[in-house]
N, C-alpha and C. Protein backbone atom coordinates (compact mmCIF):
# COMPACT_ATOMS: atom_id res chain seq x y z
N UNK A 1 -48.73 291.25 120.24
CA UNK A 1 -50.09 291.53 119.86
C UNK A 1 -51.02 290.51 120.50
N UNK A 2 -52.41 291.09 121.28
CA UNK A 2 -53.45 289.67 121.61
C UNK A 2 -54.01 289.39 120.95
N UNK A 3 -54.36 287.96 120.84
CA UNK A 3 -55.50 287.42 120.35
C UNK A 3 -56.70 287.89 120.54
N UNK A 4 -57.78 287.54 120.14
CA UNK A 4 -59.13 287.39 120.72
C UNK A 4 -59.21 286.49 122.21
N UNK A 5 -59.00 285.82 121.77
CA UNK A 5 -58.71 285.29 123.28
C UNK A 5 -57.65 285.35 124.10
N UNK A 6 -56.91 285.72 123.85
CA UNK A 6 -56.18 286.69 124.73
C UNK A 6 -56.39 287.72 125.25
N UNK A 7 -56.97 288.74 124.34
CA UNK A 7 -57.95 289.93 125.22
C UNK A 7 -59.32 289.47 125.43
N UNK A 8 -59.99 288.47 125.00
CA UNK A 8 -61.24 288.27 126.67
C UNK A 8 -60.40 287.51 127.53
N UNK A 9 -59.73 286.98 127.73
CA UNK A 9 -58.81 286.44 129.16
C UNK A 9 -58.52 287.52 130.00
N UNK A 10 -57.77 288.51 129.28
CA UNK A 10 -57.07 289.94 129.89
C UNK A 10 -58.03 290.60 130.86
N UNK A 11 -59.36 290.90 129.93
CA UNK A 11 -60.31 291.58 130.45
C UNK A 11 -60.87 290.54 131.41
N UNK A 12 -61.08 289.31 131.44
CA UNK A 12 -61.79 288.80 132.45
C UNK A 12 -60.56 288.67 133.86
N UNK A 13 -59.82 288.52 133.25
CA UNK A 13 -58.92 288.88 134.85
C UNK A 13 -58.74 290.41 135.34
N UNK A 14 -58.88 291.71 135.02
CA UNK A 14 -58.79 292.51 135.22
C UNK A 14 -60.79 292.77 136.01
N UNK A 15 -61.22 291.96 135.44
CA UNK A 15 -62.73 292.23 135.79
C UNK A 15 -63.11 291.64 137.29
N UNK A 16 -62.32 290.19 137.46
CA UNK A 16 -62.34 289.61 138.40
C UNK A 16 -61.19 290.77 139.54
N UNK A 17 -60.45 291.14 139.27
CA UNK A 17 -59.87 292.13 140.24
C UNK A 17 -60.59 293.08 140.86
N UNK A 18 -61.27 293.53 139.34
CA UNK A 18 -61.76 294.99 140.08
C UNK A 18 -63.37 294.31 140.77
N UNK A 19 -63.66 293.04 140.53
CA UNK A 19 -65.12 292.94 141.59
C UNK A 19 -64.59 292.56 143.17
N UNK A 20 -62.96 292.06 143.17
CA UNK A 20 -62.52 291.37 144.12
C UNK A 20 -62.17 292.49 145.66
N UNK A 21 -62.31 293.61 145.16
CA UNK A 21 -61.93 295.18 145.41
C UNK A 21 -63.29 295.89 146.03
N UNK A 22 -64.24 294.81 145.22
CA UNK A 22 -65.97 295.56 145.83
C UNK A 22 -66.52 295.15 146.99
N UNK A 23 -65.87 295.94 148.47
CA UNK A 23 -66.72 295.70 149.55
C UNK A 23 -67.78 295.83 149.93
N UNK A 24 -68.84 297.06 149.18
CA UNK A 24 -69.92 297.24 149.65
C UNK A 24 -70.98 296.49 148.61
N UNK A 25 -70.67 296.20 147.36
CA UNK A 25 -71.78 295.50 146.60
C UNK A 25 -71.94 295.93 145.80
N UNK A 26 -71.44 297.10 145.03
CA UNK A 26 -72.01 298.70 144.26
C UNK A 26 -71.81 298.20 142.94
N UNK A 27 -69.80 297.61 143.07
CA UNK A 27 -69.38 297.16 141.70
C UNK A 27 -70.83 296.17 140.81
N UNK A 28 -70.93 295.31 141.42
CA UNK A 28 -71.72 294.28 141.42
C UNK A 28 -73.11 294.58 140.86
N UNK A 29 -73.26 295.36 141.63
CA UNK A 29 -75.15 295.58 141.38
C UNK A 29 -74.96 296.68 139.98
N UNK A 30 -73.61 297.31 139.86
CA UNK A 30 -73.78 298.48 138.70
C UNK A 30 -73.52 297.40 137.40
N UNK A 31 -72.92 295.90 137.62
CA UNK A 31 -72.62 295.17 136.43
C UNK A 31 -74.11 294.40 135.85
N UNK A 32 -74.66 293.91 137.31
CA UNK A 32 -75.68 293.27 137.56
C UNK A 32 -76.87 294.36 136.51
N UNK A 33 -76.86 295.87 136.80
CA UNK A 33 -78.07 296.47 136.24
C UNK A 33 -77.72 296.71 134.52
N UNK A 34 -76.01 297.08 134.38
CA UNK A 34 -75.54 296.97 133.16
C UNK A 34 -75.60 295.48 132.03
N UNK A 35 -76.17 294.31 132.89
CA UNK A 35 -76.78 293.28 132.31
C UNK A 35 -78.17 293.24 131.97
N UNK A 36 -78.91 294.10 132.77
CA UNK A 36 -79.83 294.23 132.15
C UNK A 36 -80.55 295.04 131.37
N UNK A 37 -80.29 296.22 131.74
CA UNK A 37 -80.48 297.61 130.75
C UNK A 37 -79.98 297.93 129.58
N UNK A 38 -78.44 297.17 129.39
CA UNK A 38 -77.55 297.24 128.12
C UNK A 38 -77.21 298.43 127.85
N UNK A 39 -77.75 299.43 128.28
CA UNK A 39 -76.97 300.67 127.90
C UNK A 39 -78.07 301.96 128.75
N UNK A 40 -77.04 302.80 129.92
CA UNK A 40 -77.39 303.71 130.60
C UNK A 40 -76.52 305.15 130.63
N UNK A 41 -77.06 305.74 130.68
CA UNK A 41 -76.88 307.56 131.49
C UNK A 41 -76.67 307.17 133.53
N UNK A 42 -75.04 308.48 133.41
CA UNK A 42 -74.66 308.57 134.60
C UNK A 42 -75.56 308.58 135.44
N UNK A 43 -76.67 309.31 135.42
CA UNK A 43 -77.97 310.28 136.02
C UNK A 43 -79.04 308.73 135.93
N UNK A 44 -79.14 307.83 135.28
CA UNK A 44 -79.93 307.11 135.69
C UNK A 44 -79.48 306.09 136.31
N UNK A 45 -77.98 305.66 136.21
CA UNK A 45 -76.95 304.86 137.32
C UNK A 45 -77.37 305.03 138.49
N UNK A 46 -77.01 306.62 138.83
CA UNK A 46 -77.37 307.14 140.04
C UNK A 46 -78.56 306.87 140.73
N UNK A 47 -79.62 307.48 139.84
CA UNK A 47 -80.78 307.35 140.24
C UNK A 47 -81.50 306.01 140.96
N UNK A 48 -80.66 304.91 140.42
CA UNK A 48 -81.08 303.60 140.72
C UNK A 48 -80.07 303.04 141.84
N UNK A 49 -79.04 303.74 141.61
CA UNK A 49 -77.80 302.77 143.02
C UNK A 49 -77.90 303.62 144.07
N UNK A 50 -78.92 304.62 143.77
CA UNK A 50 -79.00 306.05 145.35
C UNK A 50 -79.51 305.18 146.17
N UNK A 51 -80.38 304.25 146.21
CA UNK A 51 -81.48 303.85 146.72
C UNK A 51 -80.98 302.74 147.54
N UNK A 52 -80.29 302.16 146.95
CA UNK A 52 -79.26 301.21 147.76
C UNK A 52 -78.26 301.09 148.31
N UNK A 53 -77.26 302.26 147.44
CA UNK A 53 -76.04 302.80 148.14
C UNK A 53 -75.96 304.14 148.39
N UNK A 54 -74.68 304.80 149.52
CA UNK A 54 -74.11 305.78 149.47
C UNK A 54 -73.48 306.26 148.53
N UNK A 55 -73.91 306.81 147.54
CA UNK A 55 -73.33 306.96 146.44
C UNK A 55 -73.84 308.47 145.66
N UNK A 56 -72.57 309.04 145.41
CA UNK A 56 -72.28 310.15 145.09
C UNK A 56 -72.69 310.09 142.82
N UNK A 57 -72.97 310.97 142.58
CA UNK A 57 -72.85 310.87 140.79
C UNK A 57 -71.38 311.27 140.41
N UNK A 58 -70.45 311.54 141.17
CA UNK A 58 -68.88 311.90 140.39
C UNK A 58 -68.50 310.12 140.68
N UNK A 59 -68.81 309.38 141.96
CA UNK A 59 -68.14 308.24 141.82
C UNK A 59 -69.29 306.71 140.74
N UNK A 60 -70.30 307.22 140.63
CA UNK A 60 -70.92 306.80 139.33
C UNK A 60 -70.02 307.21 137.90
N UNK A 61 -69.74 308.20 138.01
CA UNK A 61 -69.38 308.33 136.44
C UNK A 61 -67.96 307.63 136.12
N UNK A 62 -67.32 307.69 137.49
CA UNK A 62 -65.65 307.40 137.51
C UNK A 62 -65.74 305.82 137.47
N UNK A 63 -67.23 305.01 138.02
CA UNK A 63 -67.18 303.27 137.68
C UNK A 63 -67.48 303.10 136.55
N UNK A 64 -68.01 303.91 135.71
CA UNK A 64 -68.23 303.64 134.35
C UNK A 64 -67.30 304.04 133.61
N UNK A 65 -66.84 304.61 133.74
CA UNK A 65 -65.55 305.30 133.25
C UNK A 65 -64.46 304.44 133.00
N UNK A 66 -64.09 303.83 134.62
CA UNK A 66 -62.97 303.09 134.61
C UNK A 66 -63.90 301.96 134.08
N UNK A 67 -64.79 301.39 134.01
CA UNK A 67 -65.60 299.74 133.05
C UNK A 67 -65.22 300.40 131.43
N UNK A 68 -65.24 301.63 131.13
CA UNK A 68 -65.37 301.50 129.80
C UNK A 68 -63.71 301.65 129.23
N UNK A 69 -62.62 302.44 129.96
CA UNK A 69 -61.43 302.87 129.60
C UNK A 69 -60.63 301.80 130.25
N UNK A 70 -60.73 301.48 131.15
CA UNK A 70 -59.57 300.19 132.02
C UNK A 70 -59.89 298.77 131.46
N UNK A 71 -61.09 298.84 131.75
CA UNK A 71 -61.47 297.66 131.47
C UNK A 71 -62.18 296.79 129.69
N UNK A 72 -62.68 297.80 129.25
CA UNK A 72 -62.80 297.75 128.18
C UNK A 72 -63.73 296.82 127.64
N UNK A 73 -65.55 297.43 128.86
CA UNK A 73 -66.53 296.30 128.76
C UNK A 73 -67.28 296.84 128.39
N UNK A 74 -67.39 298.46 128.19
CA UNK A 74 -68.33 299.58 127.76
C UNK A 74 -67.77 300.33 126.88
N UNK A 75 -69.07 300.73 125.52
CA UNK A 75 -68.33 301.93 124.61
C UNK A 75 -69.28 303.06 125.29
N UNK A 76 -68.92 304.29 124.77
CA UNK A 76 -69.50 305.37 125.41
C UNK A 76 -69.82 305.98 123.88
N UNK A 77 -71.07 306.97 124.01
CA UNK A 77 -71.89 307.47 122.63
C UNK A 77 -72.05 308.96 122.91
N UNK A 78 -71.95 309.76 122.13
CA UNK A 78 -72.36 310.93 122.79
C UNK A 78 -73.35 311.46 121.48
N UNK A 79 -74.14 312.02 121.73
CA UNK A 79 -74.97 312.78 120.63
C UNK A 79 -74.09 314.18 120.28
N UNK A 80 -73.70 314.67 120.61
CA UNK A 80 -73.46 316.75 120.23
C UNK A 80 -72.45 316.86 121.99
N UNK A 81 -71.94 317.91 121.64
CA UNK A 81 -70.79 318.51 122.86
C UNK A 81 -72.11 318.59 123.89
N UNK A 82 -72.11 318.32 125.21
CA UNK A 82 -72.40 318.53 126.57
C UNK A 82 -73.65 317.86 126.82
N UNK A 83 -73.86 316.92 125.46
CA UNK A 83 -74.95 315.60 126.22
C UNK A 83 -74.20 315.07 127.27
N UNK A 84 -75.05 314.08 127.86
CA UNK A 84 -74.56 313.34 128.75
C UNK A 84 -74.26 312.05 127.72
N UNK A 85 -73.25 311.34 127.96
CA UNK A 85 -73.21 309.94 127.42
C UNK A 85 -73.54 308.72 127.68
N UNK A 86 -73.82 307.54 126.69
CA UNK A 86 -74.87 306.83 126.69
C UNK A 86 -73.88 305.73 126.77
N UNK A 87 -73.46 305.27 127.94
CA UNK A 87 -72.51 303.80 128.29
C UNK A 87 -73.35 302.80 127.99
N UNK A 88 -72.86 301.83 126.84
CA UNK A 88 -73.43 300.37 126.45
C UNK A 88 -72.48 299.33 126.56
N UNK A 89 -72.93 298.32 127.30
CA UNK A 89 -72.21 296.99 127.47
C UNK A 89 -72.08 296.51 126.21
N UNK A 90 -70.55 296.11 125.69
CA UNK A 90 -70.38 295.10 124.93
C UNK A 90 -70.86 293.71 124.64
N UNK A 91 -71.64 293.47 123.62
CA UNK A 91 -72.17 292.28 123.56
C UNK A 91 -71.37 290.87 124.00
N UNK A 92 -70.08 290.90 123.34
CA UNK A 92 -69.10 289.87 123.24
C UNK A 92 -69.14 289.85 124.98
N UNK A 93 -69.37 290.65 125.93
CA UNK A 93 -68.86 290.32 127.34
C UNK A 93 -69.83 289.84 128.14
N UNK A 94 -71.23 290.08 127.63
CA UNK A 94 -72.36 289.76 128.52
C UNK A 94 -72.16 288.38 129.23
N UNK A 95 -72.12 287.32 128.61
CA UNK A 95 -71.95 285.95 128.93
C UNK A 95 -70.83 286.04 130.14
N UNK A 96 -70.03 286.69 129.70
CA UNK A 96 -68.72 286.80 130.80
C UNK A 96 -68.41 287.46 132.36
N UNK A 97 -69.88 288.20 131.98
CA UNK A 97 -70.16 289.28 133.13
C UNK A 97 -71.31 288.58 134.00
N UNK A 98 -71.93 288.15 133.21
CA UNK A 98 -72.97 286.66 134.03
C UNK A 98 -72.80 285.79 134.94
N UNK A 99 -71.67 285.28 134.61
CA UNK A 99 -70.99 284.41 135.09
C UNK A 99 -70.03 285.30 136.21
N UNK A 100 -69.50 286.16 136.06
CA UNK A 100 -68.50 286.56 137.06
C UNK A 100 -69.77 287.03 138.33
N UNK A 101 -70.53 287.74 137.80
CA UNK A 101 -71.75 288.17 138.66
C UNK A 101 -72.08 286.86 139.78
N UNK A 102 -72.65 286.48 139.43
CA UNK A 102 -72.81 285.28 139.90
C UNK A 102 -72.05 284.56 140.83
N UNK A 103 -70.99 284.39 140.31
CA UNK A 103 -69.73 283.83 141.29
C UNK A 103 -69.59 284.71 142.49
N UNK A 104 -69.35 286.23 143.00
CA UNK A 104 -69.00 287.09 143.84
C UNK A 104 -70.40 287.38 144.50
């Protein structure tokens, strides 16, 4: 069984992998905007990383996806069947995501 600190260790090494993996910048700037917005829609991800990246909305949904299911830095909200869902950064990680930001 982990600790608490054992699973923020877990997750911060799995976090540091998956930014270590980000050649074009995307990972980065989608953690970077998820620090500041605290909680977004696929469709406004998009809307904001179009502008800077090549970037498709199926591989938006699949980085949030894998941040909220792999990694386990986002919960996901849904109002009723076929809203779109409302990805929010975990409080406990902000500090952690600051800092990794930063570093890469």
């Amino acid at each position: 069984m982990f600790t608490a600190s054992d699973l923020r260790a877990e997750i911060e090494k799995r976090l540091q992998n998956y930014l270590s993996r980000d050649k074009s910048g995307i990972r980065k700037a989608l953690l970077a905007l998820l620090l500041k917005m605290k909680s977004v829609t696929v469709t406004q991800v998009h809307s904001l990383l179009s502008s800077r990246f090549a970037v498709s909305m199926r591989s938006v949904a699949s980085m949030l996806g894998t941040m909220a299911a792999k990694l386990g830095i986002l919960s996901v909200k849904r109002e009723k069947d076929g809203d779109a869902g409302v990805y929010e950064l975990k409080p406990q990680y902000a500090s952690m995501i600051e800092h990794l930001v930063s570093l890469t």
